[in-house]
PDB file of N, CA and C in Angstrom:
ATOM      1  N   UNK A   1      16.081 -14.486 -47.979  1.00  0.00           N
ATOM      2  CA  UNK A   1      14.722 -14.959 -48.038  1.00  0.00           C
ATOM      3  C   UNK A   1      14.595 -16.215 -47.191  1.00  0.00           C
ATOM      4  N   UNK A   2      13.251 -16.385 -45.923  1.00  0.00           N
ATOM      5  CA  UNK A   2      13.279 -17.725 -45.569  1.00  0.00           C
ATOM      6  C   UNK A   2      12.809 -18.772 -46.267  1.00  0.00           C
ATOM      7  N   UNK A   3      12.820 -19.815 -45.581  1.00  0.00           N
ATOM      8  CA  UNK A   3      11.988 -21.085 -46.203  1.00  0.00           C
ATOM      9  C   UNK A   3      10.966 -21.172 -46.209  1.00  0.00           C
ATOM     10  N   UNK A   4       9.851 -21.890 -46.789  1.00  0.00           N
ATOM     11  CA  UNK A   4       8.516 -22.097 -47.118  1.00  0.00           C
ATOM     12  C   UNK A   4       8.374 -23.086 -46.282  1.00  0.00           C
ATOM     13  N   UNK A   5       7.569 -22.791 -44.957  1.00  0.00           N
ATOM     14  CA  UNK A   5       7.527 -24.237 -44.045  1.00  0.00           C
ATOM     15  C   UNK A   5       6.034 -24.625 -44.326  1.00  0.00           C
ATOM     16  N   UNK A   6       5.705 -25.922 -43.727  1.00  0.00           N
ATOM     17  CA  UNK A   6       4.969 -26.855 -43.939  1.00  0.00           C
ATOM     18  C   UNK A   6       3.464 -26.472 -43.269  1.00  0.00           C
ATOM     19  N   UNK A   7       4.117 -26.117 -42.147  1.00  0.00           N
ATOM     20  CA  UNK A   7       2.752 -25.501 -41.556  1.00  0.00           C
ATOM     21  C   UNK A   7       3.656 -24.132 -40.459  1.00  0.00           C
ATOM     22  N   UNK A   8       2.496 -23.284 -40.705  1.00  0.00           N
ATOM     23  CA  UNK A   8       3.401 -22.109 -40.044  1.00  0.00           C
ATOM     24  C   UNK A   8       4.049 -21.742 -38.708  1.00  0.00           C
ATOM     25  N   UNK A   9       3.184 -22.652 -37.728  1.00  0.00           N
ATOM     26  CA  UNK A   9       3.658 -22.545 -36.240  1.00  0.00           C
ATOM     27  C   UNK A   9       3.993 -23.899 -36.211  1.00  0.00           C
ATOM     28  N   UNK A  10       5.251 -24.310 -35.038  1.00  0.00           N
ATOM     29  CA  UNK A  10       5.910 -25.668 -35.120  1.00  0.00           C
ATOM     30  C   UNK A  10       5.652 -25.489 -33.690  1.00  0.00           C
ATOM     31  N   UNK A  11       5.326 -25.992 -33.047  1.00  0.00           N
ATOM     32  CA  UNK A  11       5.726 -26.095 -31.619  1.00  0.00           C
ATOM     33  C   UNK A  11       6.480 -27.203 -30.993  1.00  0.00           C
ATOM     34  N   UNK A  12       7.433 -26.971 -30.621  1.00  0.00           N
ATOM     35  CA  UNK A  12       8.878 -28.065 -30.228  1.00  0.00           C
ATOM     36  C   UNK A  12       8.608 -27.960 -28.718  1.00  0.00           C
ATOM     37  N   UNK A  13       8.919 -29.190 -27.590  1.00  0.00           N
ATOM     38  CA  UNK A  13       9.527 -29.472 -26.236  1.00  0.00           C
ATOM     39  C   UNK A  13      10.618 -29.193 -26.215  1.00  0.00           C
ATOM     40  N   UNK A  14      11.992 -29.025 -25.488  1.00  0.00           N
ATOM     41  CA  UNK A  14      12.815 -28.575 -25.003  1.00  0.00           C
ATOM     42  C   UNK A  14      13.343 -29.101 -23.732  1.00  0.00           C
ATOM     43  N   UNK A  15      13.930 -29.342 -23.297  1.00  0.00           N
ATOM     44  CA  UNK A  15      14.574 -29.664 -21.426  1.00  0.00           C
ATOM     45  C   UNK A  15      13.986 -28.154 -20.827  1.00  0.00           C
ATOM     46  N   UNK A  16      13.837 -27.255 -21.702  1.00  0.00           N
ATOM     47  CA  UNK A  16      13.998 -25.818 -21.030  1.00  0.00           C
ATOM     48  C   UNK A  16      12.312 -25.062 -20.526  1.00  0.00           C
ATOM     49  N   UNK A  17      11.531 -25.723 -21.970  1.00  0.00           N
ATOM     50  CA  UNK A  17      10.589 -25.443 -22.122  1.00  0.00           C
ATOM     51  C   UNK A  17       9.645 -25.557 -23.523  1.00  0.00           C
ATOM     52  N   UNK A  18       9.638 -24.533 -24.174  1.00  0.00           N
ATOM     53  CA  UNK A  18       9.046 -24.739 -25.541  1.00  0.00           C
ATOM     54  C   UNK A  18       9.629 -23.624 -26.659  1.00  0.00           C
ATOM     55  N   UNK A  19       9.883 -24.397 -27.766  1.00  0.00           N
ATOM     56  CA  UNK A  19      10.422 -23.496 -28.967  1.00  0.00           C
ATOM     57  C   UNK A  19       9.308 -23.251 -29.909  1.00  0.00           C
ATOM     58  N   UNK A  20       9.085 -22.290 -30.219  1.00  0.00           N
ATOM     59  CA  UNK A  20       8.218 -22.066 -31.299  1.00  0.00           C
ATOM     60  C   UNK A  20       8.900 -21.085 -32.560  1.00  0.00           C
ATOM     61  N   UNK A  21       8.250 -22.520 -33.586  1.00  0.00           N
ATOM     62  CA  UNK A  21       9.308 -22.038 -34.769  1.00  0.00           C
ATOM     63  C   UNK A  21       8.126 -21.549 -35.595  1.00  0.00           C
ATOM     64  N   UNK A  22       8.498 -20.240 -36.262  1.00  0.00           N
ATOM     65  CA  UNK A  22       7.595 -19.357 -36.853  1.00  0.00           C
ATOM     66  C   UNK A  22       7.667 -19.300 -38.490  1.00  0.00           C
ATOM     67  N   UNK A  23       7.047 -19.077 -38.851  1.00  0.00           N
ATOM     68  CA  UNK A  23       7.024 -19.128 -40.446  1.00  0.00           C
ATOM     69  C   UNK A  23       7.602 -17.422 -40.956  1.00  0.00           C
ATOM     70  N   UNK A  24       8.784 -17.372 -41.372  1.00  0.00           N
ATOM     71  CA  UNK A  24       9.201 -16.277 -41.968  1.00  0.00           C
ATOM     72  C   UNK A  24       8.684 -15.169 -42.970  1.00  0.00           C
ATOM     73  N   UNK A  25       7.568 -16.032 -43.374  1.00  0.00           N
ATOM     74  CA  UNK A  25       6.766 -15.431 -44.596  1.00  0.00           C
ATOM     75  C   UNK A  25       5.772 -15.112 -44.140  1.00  0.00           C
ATOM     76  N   UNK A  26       4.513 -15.482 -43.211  1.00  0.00           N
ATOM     77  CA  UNK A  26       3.342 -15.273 -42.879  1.00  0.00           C
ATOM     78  C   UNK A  26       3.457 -13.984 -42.403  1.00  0.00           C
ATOM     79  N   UNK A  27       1.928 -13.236 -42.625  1.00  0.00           N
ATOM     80  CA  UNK A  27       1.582 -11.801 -42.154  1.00  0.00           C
ATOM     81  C   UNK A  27       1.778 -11.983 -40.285  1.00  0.00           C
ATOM     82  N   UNK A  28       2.110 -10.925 -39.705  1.00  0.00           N
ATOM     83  CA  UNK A  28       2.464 -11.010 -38.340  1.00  0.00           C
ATOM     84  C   UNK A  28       0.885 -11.313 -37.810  1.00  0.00           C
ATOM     85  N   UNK A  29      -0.280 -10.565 -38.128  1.00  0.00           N
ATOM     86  CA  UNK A  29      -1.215 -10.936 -37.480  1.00  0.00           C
ATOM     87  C   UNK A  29      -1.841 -12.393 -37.972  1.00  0.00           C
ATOM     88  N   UNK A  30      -1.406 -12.735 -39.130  1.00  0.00           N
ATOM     89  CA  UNK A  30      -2.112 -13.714 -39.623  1.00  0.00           C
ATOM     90  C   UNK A  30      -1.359 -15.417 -38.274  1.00  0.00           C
ATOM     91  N   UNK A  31      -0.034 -15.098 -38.318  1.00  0.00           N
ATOM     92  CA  UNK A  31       0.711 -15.867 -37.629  1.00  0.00           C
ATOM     93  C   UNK A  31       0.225 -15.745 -36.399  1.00  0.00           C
ATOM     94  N   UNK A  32      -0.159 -14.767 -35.575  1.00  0.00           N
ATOM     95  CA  UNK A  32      -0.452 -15.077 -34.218  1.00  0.00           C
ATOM     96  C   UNK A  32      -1.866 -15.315 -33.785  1.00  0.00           C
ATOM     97  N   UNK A  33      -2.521 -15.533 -34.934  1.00  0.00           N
ATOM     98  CA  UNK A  33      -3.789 -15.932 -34.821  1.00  0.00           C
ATOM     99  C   UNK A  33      -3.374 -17.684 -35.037  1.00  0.00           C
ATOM    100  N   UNK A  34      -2.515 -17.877 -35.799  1.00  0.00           N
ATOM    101  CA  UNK A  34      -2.051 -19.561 -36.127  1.00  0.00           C
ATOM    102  C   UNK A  34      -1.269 -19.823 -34.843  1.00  0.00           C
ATOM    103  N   UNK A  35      -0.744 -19.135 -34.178  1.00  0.00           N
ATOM    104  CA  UNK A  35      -0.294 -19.180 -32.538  1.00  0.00           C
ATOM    105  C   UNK A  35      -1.316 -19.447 -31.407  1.00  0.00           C
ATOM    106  N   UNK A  36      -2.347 -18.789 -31.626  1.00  0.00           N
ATOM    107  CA  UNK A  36      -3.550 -18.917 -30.402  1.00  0.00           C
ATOM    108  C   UNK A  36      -4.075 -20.273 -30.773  1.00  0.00           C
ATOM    109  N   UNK A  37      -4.193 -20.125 -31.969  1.00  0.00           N
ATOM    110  CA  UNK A  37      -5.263 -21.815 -32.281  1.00  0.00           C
ATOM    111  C   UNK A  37      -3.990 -22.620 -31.419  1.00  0.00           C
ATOM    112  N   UNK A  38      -3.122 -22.731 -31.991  1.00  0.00           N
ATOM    113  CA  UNK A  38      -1.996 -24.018 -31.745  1.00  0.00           C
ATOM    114  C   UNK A  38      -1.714 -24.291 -29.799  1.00  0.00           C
ATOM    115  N   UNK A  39      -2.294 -23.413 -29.498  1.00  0.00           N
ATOM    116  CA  UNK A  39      -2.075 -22.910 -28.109  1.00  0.00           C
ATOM    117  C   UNK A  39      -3.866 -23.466 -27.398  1.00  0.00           C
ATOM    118  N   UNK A  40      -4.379 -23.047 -27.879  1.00  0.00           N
ATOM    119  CA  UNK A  40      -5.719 -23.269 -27.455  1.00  0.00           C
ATOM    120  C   UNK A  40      -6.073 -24.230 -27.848  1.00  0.00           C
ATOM    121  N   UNK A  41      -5.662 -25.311 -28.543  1.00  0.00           N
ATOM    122  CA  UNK A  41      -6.118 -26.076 -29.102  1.00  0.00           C
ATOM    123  C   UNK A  41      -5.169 -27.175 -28.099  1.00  0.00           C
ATOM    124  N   UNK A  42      -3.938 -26.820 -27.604  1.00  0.00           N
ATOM    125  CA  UNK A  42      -3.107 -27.904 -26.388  1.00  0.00           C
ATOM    126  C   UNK A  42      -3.363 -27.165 -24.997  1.00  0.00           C
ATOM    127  N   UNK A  43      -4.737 -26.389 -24.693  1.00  0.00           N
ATOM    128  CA  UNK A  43      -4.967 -25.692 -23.264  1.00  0.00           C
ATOM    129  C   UNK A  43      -5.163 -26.443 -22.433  1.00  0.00           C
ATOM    130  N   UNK A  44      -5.721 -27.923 -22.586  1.00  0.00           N
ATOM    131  CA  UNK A  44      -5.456 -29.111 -21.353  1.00  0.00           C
ATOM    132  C   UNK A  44      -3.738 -29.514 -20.638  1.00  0.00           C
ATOM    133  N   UNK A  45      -3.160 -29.511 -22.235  1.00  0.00           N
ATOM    134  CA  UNK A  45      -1.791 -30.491 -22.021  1.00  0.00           C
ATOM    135  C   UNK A  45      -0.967 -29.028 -20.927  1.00  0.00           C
ATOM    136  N   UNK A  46      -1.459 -27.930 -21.729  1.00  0.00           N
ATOM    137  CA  UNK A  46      -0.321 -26.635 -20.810  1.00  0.00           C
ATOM    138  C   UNK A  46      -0.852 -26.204 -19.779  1.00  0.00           C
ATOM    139  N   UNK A  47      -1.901 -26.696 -18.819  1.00  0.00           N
ATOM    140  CA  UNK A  47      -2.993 -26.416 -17.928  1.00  0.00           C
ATOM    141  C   UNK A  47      -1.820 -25.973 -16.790  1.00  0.00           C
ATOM    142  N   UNK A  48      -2.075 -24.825 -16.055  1.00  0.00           N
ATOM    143  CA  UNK A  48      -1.097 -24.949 -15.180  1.00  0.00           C
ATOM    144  C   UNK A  48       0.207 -24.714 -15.038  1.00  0.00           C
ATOM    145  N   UNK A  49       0.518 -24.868 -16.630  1.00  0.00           N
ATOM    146  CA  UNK A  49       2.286 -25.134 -16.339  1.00  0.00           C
ATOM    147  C   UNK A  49       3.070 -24.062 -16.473  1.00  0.00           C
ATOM    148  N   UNK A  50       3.738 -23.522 -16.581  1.00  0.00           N
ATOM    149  CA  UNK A  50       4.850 -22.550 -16.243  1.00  0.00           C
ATOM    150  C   UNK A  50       6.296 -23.153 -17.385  1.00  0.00           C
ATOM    151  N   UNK A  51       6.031 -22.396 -18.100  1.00  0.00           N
ATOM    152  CA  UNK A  51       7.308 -22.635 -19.204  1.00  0.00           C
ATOM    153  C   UNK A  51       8.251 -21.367 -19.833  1.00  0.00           C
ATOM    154  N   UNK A  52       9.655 -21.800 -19.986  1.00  0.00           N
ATOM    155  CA  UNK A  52      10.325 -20.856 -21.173  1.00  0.00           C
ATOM    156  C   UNK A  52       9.487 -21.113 -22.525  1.00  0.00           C
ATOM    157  N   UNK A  53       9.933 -19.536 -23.232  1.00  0.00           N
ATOM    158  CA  UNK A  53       9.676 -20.031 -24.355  1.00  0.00           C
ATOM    159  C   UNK A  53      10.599 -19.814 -25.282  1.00  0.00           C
ATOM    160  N   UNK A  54      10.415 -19.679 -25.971  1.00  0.00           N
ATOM    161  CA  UNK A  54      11.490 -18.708 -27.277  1.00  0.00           C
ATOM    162  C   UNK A  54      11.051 -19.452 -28.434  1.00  0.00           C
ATOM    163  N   UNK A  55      11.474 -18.060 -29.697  1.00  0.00           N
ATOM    164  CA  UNK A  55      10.754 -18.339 -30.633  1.00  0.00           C
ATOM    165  C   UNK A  55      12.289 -18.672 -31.707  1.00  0.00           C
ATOM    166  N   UNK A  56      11.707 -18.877 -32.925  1.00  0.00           N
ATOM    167  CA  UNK A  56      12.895 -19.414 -34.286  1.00  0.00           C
ATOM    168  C   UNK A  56      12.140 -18.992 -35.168  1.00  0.00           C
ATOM    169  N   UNK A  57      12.525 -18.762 -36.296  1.00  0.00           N
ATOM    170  CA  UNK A  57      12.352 -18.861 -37.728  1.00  0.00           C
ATOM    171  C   UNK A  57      12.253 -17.137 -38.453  1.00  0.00           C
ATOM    172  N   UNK A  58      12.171 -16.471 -37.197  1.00  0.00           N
ATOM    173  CA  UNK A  58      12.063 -14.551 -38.070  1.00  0.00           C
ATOM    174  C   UNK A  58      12.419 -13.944 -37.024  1.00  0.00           C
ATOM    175  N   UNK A  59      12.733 -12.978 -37.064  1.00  0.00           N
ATOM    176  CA  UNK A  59      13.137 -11.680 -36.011  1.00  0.00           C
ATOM    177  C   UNK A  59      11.834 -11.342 -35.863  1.00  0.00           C
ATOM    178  N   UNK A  60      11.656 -10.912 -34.315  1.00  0.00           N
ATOM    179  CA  UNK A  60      10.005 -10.472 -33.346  1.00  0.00           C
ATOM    180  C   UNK A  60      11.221  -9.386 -33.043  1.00  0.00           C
ATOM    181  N   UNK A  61       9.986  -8.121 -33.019  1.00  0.00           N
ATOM    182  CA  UNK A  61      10.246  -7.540 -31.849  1.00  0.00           C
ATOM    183  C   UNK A  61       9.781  -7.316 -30.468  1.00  0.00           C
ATOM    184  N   UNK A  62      10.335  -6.651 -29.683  1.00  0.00           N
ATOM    185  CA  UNK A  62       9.877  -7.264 -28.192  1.00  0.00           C
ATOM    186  C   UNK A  62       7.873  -7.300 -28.003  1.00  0.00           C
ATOM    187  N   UNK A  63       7.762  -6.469 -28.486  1.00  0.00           N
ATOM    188  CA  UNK A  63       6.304  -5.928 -28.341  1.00  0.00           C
ATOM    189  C   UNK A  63       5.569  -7.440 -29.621  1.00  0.00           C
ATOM    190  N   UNK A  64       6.025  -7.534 -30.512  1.00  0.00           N
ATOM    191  CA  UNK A  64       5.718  -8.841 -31.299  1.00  0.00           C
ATOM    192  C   UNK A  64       6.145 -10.558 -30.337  1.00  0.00           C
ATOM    193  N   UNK A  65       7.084 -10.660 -29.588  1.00  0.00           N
ATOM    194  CA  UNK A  65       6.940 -11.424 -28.443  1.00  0.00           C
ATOM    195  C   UNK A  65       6.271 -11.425 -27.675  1.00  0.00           C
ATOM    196  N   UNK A  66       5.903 -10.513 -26.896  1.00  0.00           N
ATOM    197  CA  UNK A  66       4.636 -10.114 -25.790  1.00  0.00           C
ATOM    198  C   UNK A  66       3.652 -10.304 -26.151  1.00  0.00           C
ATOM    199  N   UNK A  67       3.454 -10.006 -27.894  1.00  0.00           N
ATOM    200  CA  UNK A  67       1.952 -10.273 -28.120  1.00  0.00           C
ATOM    201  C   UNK A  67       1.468 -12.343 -28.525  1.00  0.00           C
ATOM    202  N   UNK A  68       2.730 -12.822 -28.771  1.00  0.00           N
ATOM    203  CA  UNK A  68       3.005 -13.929 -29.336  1.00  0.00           C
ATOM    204  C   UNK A  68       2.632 -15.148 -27.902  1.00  0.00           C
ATOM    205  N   UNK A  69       3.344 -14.685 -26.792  1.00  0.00           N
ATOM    206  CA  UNK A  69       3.405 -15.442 -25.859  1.00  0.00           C
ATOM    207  C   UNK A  69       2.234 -15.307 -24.489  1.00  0.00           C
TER     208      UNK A  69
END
């Protein structure tokens, strides 16, 4: 069983790029709707930019990455 996090999407910096740590428990669509806000809501700061990403906290599958990123 995972942990009960604080808020469901974490978004971390990296040297590499960006980690996004996911909430293990949240519904998959409910989470990538808490992904777009968190994303759209920093669309100035990522204007442009070109990043890795990778995710933490649950197993995606590829098609659940694609839709995530």
């Amino acid at each position: 069983m995972g942990r009960i996090m604080e808020q469901p999407v974490v978004i971390k910096s990296n040297k590499y790029g960006l980690t996004v740590v996911l909430d293990s428990q949240l519904d998959f669509e409910a989470l990538r709707s808490v992904v777009a806000e968190k994303f759209a809501e920093s669309k100035k700061f990522f204007k442009g930019a070109e990043l890795a990403i990778a995710f933490e906290g649950r197993n995606l599958s590829q098609d659940e990455q694609i839709a995530l990123a």
